[in-house]
Protein backbone atom coordinates (compact mmCIF):
# COMPACT_ATOMS: atom_id res chain seq x y z
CA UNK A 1 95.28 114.10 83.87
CA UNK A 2 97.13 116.69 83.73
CA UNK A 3 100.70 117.40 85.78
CA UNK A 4 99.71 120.79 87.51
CA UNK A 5 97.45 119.57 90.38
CA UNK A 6 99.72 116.35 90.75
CA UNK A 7 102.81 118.24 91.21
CA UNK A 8 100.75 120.90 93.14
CA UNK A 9 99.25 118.07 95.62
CA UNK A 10 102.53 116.81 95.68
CA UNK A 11 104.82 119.41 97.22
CA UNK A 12 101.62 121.12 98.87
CA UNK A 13 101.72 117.86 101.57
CA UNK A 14 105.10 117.74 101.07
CA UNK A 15 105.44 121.34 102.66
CA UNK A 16 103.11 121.33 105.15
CA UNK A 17 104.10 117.93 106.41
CA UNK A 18 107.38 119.33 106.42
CA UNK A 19 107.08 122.44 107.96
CA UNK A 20 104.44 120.98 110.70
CA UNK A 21 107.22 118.65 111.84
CA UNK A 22 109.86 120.99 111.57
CA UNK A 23 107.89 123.49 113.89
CA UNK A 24 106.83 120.82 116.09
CA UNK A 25 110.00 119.91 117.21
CA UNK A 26 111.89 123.01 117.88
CA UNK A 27 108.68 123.81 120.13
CA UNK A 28 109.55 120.56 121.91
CA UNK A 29 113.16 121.60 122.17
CA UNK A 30 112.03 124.77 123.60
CA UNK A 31 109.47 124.38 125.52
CA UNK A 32 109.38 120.15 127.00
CA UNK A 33 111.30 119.33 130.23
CA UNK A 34 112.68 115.42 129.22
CA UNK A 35 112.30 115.18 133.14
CA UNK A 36 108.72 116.33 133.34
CA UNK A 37 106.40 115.14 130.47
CA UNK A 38 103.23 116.70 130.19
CA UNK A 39 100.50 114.18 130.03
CA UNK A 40 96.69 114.07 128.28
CA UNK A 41 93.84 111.98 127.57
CA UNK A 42 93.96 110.37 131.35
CA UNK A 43 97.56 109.83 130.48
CA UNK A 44 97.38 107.71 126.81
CA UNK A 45 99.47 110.13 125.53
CA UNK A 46 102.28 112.56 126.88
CA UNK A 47 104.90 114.22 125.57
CA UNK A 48 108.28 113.11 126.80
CA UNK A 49 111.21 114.77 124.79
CA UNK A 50 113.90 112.15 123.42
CA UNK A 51 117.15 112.63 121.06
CA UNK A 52 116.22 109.85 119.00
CA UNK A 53 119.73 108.22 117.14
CA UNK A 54 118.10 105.02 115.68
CA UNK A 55 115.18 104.64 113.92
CA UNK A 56 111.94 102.99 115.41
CA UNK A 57 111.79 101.68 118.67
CA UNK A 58 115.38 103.17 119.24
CA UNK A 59 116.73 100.43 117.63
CA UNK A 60 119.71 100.86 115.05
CA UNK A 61 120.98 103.48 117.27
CA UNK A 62 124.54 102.36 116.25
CA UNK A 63 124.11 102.60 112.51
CA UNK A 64 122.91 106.55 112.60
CA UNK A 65 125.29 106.97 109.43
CA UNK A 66 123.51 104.10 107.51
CA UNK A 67 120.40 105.27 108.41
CA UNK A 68 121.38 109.02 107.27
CA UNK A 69 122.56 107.42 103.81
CA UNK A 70 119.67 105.02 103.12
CA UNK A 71 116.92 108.13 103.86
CA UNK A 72 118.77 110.49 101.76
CA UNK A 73 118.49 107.70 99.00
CA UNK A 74 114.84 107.33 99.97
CA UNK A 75 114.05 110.69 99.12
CA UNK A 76 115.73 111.40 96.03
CA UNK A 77 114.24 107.75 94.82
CA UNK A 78 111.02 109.35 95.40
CA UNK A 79 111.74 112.93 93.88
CA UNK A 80 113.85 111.40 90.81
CA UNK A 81 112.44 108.45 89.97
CA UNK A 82 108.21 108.26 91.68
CA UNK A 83 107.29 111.69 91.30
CA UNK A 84 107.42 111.58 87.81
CA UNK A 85 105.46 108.37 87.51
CA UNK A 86 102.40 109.64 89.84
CA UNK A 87 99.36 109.87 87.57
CA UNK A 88 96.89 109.94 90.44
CA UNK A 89 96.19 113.29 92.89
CA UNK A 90 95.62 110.85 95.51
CA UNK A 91 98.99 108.87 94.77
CA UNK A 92 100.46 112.31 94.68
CA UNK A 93 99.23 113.21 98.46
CA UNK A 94 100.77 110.11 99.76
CA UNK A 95 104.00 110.34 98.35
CA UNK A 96 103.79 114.18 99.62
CA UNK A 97 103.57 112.42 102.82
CA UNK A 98 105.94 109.92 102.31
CA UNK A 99 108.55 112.35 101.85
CA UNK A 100 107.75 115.04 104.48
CA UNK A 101 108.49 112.34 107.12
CA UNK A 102 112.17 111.18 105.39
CA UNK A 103 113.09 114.85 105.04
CA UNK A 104 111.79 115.63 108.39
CA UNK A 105 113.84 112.93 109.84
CA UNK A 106 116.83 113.88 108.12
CA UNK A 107 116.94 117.46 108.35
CA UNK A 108 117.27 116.03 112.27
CA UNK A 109 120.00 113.51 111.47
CA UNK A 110 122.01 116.13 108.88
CA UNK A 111 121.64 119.29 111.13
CA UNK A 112 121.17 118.17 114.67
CA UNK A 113 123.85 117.06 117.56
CA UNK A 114 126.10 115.15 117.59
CA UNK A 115 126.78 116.51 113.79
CA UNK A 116 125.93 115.90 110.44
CA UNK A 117 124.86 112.41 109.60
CA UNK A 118 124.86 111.38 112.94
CA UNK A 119 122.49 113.81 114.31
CA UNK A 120 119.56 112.65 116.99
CA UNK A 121 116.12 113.06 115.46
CA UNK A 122 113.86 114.86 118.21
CA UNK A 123 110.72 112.51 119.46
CA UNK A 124 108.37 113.96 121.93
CA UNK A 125 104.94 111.71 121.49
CA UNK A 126 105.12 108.77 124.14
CA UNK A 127 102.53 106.56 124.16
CA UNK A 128 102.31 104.18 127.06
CA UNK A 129 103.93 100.52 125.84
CA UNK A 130 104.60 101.88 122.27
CA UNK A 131 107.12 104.45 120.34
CA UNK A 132 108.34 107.83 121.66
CA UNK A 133 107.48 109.68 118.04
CA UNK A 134 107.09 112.76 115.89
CA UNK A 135 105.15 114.24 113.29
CA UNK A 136 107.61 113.08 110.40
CA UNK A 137 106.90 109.38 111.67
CA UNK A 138 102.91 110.28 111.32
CA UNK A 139 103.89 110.58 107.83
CA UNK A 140 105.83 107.87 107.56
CA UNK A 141 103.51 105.28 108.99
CA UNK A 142 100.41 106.92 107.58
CA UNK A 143 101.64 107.06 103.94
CA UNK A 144 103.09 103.41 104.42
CA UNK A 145 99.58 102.33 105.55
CA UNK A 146 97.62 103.66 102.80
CA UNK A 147 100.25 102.32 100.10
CA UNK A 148 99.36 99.13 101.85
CA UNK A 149 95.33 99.33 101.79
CA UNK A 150 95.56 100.36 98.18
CA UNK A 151 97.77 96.90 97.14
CA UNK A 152 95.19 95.28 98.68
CA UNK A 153 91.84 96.96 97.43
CA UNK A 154 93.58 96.82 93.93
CA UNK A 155 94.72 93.43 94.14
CA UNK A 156 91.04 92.70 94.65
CA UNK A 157 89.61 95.01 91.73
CA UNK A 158 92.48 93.13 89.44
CA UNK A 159 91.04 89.69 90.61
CA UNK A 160 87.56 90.81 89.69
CA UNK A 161 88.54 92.24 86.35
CA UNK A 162 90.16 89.10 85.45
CA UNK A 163 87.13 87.02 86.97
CA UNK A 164 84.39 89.12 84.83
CA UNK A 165 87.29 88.70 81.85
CA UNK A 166 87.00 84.79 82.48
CA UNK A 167 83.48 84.99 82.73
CA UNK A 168 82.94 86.62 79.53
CA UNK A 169 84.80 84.78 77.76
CA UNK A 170 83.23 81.85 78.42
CA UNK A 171 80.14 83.12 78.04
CA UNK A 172 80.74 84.11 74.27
């Protein structure tokens, strides 16, 4: 296949997955009281505005620096070294998505309070017993996911390819 749509697919998710979290938070800045969350769906989701300085959960909220370091080694792993190995449009929309939600992140931790590196990322989806999140860890967790499913779907075509291999072979 040709490069065009792959590279097209790629930074077109990239972009809007980007820019969608980007704009999504400085509404929240603007616009969420952290003392008066606005609540939905009989209250399964509200959105409760958090400085975020770990990663998941909170936790790591010590190691902001580390975290800064290993995401900005993340995403040049997957502009220098994956991009240019994606053969598949489909591939090409996951790592788009992939690497909206480390840059997302990032731009937070580079460009946010309490300064570069050590900036809070800005999570304003609260679930009740789960993650206060963003759009950037939709991305994250969605592109992580369908790596996932595809190891295991082609795990399974590999294992019939080899079976039907087998199979012919001993049928000759």
């Amino acid at each position: 296949m040709r490069r065009g749509p792959i590279v097209a697919v790629l930074v077109g998710v990239f972009l809007v997955g980007y820019a969608l979290d980007q704009v999504t938070k400085a509404l929240a800045v603007e616009h969420l009281d952290p003392a008066n969350p606005p609540t939905f769906l009989g209250g399964w989701l509200s959105l409760k505005l958090i400085r975020n300085p770990g990663a998941a959960f909170s936790m790591g909220s010590g190691f902001t620096e580390v975290l800064s370091v290993l995401a900005i080694v993340a995403l040049l792993f997957c502009a220098i070294y994956l991009a240019p190995r994606v053969t598949k449009v489909s591939h090409a929309a996951v790592l788009g998505m992939g690497m909206a939600g480390i840059a997302g992140n990032l731009t937070d931790r580079l460009l946010r309070a309490p300064g570069p590196l050590r900036g809070h990322v800005i999570d304003f989806f609260a679930v009740p017993r789960f993650a206060i999140f963003n759009v950037a860890d939709i991305f994250l967790t969605s592109a992580a996911i369908l790596v996932v499913l595809w190891t295991l779907v082609e795990s399974r075509r590999e294992a019939a390819r080899e079976k039907a291999a087998t199979e012919a072979a001993g049928d000759s």
